[in-house]
Protein backbone atom coordinates (compact mmCIF):
# COMPACT_ATOMS: atom_id res chain seq x y z
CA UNK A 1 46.51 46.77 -67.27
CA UNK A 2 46.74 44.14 -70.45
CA UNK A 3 45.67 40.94 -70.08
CA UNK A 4 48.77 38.70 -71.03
CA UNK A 5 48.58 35.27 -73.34
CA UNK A 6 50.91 33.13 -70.96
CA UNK A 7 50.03 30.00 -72.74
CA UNK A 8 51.29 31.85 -76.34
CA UNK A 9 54.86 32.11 -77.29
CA UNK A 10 56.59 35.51 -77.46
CA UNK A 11 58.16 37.13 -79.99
CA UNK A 12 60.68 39.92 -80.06
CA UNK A 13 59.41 42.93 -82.36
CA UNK A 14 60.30 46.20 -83.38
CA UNK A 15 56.83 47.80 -84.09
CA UNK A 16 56.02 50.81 -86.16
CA UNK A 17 53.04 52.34 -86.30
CA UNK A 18 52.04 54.56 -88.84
CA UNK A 19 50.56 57.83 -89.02
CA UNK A 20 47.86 56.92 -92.10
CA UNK A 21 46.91 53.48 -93.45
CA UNK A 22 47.00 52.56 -96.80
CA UNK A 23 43.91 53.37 -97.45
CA UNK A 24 44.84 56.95 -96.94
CA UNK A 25 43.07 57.35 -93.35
CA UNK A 26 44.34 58.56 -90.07
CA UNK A 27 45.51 55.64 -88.15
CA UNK A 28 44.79 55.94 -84.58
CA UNK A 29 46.68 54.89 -81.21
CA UNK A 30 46.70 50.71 -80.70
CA UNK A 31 45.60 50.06 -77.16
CA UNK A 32 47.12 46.45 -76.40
CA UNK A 33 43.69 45.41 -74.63
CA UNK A 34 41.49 46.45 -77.34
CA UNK A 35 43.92 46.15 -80.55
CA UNK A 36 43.30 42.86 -82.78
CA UNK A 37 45.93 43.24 -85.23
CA UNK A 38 47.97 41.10 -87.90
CA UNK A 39 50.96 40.75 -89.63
CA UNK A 40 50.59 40.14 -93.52
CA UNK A 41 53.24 37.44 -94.70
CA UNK A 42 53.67 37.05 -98.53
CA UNK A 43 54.54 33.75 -100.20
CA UNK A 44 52.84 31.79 -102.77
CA UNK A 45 49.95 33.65 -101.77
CA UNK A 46 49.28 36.59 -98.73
CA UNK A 47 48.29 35.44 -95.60
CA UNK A 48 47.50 36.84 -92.42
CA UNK A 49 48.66 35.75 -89.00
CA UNK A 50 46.73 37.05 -86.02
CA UNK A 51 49.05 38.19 -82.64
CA UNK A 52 48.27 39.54 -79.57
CA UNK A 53 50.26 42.89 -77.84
CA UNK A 54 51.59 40.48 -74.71
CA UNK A 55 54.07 43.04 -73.08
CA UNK A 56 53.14 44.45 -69.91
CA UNK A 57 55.28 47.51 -70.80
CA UNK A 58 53.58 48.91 -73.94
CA UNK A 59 49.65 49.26 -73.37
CA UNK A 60 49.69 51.92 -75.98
CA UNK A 61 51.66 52.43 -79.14
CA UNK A 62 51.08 55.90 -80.58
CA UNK A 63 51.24 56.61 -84.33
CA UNK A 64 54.14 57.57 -86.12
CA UNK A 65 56.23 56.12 -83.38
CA UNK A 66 58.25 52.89 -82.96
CA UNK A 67 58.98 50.43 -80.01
CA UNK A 68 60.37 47.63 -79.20
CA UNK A 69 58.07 45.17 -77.88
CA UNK A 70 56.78 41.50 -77.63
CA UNK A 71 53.86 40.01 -79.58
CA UNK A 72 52.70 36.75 -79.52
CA UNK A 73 51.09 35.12 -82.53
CA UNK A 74 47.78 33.07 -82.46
CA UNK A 75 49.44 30.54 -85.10
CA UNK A 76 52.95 30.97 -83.59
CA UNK A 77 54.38 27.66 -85.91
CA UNK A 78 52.15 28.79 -88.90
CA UNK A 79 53.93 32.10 -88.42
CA UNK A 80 57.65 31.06 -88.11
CA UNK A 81 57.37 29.15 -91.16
CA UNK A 82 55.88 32.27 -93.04
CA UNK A 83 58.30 34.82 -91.74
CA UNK A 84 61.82 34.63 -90.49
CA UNK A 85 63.86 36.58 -87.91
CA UNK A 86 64.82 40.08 -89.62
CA UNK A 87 61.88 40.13 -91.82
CA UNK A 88 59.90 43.24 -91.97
CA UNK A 89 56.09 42.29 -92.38
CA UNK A 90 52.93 44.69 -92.90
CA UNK A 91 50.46 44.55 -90.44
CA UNK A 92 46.83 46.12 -90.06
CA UNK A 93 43.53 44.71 -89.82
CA UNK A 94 43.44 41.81 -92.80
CA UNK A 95 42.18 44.97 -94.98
CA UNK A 96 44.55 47.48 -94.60
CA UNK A 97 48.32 47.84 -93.88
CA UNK A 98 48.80 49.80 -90.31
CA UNK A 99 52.20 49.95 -90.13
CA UNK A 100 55.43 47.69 -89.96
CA UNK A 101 56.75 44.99 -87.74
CA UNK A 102 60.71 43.60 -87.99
CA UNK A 103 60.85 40.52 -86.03
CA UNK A 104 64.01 40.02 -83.94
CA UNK A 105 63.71 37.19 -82.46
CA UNK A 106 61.41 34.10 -82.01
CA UNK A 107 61.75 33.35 -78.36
């Protein structure tokens, strides 16, 4: 079961996972309960935004594969005004890139 952030705001994604990082290392499934990921905006300067995996429907996102799913960020307003709906952001562990989020909508 995941333990869902009522009290954060969704957002609608389109999540891909990859298959190796870009550090050239095997990427491995993201369990929602477990996974502490974020999305790297770029603008004056990089900065990342920490979200949390708050669909009940996806507990696990394998890689190489892509769903549609909602995140919620921990700085949701510091994270609309860094990204905008249709951008496609890198996200990974504030060292390396994991993969690819397009955000569709901000709920």
């Amino acid at each position: 079961m995941v333990d869902l952030y009522p009290a954060l705001k969704p957002v609608c994604v389109e999540l891909r996972l990859d298959a190796i990082d870009s550090c050239g290392r095997a990427v491995g499934a993201m369990h929602a309960s477990t996974a502490r990921p974020m999305a790297c905006a770029f603008g004056a300067a990089s900065m990342w935004y920490s979200f949390a995996m708050n669909d009940p429907a996806v507990t696990v996102i394998e890689p190489g594969t892509t769903v549609t799913c909602i995140i919620s960020f921990i700085n949701h307003d510091g994270a609309i005004q860094a990204m905008h709906r249709g951008a496609s952001v890198l996200f990974g562990d504030g060292a390396c890139t994991r993969g690819v989020i397009r955000i569709i909508s901000f709920d």
